[in-house]
Protein backbone atom coordinates (compact mmCIF):
# COMPACT_ATOMS: atom_id res chain seq x y z
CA UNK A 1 -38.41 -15.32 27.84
CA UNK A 2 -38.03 -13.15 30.74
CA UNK A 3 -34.74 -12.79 30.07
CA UNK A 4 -35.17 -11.35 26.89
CA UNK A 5 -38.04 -8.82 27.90
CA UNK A 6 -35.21 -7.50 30.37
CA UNK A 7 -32.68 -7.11 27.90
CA UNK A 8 -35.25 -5.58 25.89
CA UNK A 9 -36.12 -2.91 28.54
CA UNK A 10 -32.80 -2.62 29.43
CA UNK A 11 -31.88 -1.39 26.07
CA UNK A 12 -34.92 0.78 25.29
CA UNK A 13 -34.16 2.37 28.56
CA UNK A 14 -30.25 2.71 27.76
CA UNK A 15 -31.25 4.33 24.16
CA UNK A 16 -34.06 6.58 25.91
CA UNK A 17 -31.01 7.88 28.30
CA UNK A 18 -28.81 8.49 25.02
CA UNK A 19 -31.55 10.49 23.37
CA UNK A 20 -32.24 12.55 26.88
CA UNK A 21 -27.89 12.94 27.08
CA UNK A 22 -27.96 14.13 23.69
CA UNK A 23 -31.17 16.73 23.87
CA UNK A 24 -29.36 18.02 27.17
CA UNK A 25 -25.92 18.97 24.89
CA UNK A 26 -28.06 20.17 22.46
CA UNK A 27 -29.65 22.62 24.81
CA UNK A 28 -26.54 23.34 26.53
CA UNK A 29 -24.91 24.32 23.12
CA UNK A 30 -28.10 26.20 22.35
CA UNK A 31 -28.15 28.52 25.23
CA UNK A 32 -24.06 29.44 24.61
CA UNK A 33 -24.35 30.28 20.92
CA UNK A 34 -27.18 32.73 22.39
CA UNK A 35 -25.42 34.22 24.76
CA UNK A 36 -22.61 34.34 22.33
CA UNK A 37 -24.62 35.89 19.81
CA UNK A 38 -25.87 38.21 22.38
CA UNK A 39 -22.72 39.28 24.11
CA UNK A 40 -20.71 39.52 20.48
CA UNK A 41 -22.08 43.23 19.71
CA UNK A 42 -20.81 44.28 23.06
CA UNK A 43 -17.51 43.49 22.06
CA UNK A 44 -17.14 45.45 18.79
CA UNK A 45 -17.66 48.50 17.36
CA UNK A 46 -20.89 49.53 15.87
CA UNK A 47 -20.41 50.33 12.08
CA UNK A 48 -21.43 54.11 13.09
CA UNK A 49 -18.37 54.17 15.82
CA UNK A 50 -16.48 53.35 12.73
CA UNK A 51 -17.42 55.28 10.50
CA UNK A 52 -17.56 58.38 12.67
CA UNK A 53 -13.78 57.36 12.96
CA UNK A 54 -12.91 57.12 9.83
CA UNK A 55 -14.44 60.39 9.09
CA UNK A 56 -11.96 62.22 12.09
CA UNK A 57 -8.85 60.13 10.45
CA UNK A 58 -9.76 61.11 6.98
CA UNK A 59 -10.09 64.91 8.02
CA UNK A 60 -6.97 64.96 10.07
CA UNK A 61 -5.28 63.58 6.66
CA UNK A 62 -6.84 66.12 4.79
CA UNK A 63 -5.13 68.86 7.27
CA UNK A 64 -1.57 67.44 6.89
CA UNK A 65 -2.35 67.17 3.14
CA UNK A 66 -2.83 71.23 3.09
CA UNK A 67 -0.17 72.05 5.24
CA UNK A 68 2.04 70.00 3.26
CA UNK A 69 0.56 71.63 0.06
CA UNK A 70 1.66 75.16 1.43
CA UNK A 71 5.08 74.39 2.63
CA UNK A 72 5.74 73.35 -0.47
């Protein structure tokens, strides 16, 4: 009988350790897709960069397109 209370214990304890593992990973995981989703804006350009851009690329089109138009 004492045998089985141990094996018992033994496994509650073994599943308790699992569950703790498991919470840890989760945590872990956690804290990198937050730094991730913090550290991701930093990396790109903001939609106003790129649209500011767009504008300068569009108007420097726009030039060519009239001195093509009176050359020809």
């Amino acid at each position: 009988m004492a045998a089985g209370g141990f094996l018992v214990g033994l496994i509650i304890k073994r599943a308790y350790q699992s569950i703790d593992e498991l919470w840890r990973k989760h945590d872990d995981v956690t804290e990198k897709l937050t730094n991730m989703a913090i550290e991701l804006p930093k990396n790109y350009a903001s939609r106003n960069d790129l649209t500011r851009a767009i504008d300068i690329i569009h108007d420097r089109f726009d030039k060519l397109d009239e001195k093509l138009d009176k050359k020809l």
